[in-house]
PDB file of N, CA and C in Angstrom:
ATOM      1  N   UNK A   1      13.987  -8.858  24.362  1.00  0.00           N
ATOM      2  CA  UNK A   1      14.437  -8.855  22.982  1.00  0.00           C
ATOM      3  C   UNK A   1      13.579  -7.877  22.186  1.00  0.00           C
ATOM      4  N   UNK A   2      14.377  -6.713  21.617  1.00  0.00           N
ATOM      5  CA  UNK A   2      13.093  -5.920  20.537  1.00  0.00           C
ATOM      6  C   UNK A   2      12.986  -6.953  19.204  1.00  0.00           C
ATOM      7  N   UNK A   3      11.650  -6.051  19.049  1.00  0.00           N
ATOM      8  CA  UNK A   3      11.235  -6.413  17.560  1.00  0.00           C
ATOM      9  C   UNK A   3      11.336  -5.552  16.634  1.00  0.00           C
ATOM     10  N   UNK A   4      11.778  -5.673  15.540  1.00  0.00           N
ATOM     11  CA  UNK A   4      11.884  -4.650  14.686  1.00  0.00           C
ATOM     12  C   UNK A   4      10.371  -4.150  14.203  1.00  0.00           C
ATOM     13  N   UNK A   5      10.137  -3.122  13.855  1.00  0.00           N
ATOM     14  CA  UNK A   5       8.962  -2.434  13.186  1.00  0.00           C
ATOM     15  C   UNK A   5       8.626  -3.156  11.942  1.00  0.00           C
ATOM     16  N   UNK A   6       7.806  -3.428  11.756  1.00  0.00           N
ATOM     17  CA  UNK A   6       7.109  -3.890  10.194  1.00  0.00           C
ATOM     18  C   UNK A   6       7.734  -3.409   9.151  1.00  0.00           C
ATOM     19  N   UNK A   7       8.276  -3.874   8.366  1.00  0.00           N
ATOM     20  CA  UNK A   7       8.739  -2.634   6.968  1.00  0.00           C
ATOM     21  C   UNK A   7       7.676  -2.170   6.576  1.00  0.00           C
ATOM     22  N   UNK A   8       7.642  -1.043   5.664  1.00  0.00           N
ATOM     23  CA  UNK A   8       7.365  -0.451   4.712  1.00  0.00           C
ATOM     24  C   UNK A   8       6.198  -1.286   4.196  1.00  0.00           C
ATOM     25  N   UNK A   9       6.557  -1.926   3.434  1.00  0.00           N
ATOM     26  CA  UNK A   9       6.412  -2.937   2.440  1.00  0.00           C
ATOM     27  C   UNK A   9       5.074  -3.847   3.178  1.00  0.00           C
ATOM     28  N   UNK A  10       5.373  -4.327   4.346  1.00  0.00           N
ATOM     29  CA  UNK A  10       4.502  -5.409   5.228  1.00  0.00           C
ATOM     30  C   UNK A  10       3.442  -4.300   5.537  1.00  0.00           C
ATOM     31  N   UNK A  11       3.784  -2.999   5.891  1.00  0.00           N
ATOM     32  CA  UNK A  11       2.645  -2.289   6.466  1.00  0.00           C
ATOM     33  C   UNK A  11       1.667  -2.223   5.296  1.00  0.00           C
ATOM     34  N   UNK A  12       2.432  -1.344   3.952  1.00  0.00           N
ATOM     35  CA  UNK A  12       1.263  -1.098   2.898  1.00  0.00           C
ATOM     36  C   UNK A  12       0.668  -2.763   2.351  1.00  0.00           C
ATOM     37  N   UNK A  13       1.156  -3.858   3.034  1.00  0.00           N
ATOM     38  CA  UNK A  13       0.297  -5.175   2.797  1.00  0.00           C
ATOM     39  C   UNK A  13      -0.386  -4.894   3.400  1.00  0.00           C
ATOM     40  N   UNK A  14      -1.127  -4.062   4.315  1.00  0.00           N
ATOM     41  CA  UNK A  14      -2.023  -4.997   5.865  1.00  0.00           C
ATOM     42  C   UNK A  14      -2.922  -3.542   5.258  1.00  0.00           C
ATOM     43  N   UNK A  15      -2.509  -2.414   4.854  1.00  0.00           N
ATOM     44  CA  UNK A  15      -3.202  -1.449   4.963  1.00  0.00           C
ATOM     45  C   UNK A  15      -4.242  -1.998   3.644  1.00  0.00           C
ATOM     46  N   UNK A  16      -3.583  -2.469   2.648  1.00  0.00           N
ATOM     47  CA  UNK A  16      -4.279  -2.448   1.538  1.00  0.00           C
ATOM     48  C   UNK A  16      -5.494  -3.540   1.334  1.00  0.00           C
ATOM     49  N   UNK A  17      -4.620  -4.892   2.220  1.00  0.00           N
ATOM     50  CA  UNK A  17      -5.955  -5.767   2.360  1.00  0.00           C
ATOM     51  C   UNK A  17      -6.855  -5.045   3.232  1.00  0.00           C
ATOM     52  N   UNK A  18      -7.162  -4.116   4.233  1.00  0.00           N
ATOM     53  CA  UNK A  18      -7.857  -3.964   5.093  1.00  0.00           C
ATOM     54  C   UNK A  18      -8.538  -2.975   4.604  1.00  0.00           C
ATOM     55  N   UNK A  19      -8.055  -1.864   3.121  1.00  0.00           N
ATOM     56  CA  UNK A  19      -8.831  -1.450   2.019  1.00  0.00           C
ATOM     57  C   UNK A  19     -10.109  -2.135   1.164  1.00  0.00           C
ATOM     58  N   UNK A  20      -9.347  -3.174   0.755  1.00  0.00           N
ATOM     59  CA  UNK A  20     -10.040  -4.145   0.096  1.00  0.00           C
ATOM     60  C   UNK A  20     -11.377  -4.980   0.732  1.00  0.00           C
ATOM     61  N   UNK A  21     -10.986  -4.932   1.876  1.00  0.00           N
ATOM     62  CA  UNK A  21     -12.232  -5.500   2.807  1.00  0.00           C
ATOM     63  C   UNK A  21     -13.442  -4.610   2.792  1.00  0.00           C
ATOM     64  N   UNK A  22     -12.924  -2.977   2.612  1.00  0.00           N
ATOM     65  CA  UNK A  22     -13.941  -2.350   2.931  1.00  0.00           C
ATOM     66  C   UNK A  22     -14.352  -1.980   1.575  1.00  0.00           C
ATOM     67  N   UNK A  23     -14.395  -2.777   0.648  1.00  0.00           N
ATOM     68  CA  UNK A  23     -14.945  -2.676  -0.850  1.00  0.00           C
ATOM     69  C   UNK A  23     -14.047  -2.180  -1.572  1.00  0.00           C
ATOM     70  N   UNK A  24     -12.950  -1.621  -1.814  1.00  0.00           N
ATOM     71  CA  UNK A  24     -12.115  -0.866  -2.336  1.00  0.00           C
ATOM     72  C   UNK A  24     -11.510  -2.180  -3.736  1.00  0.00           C
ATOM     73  N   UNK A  25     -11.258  -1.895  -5.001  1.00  0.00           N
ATOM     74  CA  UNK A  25     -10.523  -2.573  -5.432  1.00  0.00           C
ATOM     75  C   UNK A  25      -8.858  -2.300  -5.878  1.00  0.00           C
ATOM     76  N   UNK A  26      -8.076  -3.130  -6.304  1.00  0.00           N
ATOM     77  CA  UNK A  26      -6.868  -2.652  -6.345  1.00  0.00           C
ATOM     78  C   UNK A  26      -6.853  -1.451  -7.643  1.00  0.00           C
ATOM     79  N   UNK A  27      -7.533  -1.714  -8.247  1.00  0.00           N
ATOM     80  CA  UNK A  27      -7.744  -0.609  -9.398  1.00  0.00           C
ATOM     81  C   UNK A  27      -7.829   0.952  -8.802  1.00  0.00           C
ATOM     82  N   UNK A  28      -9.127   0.594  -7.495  1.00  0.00           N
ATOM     83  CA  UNK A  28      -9.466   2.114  -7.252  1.00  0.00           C
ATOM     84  C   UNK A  28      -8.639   2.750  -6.135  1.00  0.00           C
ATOM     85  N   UNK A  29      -7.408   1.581  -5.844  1.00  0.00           N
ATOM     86  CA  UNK A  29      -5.984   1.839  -4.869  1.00  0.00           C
ATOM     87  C   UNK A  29      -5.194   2.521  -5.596  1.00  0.00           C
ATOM     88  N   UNK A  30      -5.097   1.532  -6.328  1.00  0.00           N
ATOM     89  CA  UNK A  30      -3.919   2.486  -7.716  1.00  0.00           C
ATOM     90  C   UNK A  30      -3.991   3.558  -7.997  1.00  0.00           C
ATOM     91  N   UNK A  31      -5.391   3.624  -8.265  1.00  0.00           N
ATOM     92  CA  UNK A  31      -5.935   5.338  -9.214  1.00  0.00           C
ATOM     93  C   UNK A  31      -5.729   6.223  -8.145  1.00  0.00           C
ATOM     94  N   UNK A  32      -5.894   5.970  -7.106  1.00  0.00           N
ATOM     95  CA  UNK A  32      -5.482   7.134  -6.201  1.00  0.00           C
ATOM     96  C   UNK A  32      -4.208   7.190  -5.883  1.00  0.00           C
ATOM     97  N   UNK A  33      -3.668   5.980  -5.654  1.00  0.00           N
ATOM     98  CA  UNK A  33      -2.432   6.477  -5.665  1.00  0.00           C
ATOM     99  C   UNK A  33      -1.260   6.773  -6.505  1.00  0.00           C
ATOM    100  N   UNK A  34      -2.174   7.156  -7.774  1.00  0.00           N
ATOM    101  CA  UNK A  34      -1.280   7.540  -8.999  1.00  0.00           C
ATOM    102  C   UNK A  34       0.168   6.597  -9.436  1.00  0.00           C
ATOM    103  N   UNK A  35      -0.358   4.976  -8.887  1.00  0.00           N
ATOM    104  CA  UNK A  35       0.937   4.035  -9.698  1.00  0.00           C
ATOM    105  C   UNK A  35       0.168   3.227  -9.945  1.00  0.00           C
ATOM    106  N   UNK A  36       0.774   2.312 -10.872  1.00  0.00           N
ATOM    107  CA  UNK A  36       0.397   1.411 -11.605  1.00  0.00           C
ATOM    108  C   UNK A  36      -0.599  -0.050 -10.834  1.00  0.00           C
ATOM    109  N   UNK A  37      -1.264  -0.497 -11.033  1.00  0.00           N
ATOM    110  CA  UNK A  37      -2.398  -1.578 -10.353  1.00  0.00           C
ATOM    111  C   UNK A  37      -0.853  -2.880  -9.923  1.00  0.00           C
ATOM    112  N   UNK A  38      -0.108  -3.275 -10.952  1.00  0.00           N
ATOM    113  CA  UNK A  38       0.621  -4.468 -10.484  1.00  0.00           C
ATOM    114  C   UNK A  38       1.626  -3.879  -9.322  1.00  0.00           C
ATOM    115  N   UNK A  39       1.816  -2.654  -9.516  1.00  0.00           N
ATOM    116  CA  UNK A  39       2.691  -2.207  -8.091  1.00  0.00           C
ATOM    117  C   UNK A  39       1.733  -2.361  -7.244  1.00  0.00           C
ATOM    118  N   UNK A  40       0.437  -2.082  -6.816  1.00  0.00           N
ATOM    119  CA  UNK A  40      -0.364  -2.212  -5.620  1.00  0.00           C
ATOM    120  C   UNK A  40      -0.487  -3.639  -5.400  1.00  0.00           C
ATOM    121  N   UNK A  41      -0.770  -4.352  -6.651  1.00  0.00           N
ATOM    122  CA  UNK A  41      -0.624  -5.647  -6.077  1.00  0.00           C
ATOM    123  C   UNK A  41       0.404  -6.411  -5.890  1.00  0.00           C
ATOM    124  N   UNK A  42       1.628  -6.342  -6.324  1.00  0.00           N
ATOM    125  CA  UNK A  42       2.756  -6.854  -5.740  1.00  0.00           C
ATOM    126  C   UNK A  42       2.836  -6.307  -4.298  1.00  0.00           C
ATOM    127  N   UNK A  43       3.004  -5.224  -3.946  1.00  0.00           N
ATOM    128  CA  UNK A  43       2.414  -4.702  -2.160  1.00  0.00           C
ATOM    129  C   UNK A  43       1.564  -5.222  -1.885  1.00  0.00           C
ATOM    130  N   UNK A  44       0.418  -6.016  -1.930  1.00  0.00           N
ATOM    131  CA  UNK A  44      -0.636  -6.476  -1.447  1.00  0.00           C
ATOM    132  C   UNK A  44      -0.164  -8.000  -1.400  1.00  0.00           C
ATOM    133  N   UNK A  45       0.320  -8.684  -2.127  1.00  0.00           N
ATOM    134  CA  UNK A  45       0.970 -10.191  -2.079  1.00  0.00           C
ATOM    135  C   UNK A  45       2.312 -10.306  -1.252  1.00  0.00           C
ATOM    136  N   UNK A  46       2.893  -8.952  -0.749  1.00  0.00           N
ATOM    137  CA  UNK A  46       4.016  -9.007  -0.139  1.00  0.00           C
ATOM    138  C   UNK A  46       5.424  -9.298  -1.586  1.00  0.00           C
ATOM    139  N   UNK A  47       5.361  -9.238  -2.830  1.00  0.00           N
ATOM    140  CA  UNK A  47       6.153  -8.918  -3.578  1.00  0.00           C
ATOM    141  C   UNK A  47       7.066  -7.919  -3.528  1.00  0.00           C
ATOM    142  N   UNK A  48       6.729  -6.837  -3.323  1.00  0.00           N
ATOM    143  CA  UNK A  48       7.113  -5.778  -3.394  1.00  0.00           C
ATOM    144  C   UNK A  48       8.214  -5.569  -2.084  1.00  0.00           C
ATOM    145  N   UNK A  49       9.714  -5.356  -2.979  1.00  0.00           N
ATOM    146  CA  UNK A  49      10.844  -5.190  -1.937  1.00  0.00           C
ATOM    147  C   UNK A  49      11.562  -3.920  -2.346  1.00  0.00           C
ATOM    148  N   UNK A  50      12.188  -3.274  -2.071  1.00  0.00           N
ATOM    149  CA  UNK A  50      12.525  -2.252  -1.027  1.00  0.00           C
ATOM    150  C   UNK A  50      11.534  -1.380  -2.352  1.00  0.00           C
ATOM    151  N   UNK A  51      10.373  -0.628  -2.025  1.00  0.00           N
ATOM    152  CA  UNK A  51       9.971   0.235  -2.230  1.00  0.00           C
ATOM    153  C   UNK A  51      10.759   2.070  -2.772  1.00  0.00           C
ATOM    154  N   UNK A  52      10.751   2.246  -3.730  1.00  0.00           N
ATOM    155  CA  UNK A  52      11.531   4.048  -3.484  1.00  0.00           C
ATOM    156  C   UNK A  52      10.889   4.764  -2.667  1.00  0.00           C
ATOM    157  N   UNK A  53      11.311   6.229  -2.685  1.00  0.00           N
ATOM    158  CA  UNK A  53      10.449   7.054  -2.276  1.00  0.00           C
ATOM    159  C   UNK A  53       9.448   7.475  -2.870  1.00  0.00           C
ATOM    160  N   UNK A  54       9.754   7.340  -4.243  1.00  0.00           N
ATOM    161  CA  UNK A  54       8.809   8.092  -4.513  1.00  0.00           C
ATOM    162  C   UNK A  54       7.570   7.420  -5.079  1.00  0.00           C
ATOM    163  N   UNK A  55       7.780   6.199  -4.990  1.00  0.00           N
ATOM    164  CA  UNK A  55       6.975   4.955  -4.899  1.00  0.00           C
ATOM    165  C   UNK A  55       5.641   5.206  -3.618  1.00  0.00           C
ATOM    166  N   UNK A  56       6.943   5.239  -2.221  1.00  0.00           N
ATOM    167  CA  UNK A  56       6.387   4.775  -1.094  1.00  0.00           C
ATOM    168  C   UNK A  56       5.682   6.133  -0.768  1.00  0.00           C
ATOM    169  N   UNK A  57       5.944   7.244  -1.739  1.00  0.00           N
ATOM    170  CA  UNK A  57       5.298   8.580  -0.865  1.00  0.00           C
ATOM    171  C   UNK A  57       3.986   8.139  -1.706  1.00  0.00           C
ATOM    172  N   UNK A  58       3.913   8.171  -2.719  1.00  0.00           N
ATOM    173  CA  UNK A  58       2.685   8.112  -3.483  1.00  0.00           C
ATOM    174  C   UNK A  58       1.605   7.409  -2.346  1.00  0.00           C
ATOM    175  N   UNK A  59       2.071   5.896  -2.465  1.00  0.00           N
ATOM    176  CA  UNK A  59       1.106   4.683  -2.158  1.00  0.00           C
ATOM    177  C   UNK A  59       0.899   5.630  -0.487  1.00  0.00           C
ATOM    178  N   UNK A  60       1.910   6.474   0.175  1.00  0.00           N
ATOM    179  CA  UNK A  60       1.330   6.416   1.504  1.00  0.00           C
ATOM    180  C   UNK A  60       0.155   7.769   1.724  1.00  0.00           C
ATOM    181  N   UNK A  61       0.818   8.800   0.298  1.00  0.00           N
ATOM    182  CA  UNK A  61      -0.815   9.339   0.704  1.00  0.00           C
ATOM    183  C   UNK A  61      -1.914   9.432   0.064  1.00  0.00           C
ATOM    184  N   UNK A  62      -1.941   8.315  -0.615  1.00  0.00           N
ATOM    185  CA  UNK A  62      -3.269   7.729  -1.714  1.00  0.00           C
ATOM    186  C   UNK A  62      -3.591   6.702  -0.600  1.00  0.00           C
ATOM    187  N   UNK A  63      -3.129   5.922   0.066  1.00  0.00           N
ATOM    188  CA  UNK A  63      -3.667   5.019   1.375  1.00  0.00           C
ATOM    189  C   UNK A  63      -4.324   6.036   2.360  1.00  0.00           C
ATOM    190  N   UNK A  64      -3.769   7.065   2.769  1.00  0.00           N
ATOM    191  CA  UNK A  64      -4.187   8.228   3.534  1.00  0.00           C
ATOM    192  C   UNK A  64      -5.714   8.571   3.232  1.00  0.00           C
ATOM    193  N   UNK A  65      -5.361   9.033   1.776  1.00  0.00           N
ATOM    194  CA  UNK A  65      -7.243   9.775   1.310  1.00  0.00           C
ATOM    195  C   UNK A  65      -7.911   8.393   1.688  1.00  0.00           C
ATOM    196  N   UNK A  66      -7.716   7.605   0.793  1.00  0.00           N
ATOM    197  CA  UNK A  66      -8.670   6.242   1.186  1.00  0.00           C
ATOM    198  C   UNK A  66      -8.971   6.216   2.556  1.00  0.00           C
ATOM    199  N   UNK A  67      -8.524   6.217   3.279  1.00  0.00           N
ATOM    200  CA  UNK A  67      -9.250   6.126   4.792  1.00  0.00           C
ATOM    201  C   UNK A  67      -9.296   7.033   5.374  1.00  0.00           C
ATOM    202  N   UNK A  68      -9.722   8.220   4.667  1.00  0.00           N
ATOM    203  CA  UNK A  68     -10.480   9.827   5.081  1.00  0.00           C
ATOM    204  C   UNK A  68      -9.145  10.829   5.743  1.00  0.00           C
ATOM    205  N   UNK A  69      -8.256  10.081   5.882  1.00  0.00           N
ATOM    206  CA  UNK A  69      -7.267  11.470   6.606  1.00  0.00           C
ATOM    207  C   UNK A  69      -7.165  12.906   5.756  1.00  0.00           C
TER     208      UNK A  69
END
């Protein structure tokens, strides 16, 4: 039986708590990723449903710098 891939949505949950672990706050998530703090944290509580693009491009390469890529 496959499994489907994580959404979107579930991944930038796991990425962002695993930010946060490493001292990061949702403030200094946001600021990089140029959107608003309650959008990072609705993604971080799993709120956050179907994401845009231009949502999901932001948060994915402000998650990127954060962990040096």
């Amino acid at each position: 039986m496959h499994r489907s891939p994580p959404s979107v949505e579930a991944r930038f949950a796991v990425e962002i708590e695993q930010l946060m672990s490493r001292g990061f706050s949702l403030h200094d998530i946001a600021k990089e990723c140029g959107i608003s703090k309650q959008t990072i944290w609705r993604l971080a509580v799993g709120d956050a449903r179907k994401v845009s693009w231009e949502v999901g491009s932001k948060v994915e390469k402000g998650l990127g710098r954060l962990r040096g890529e």
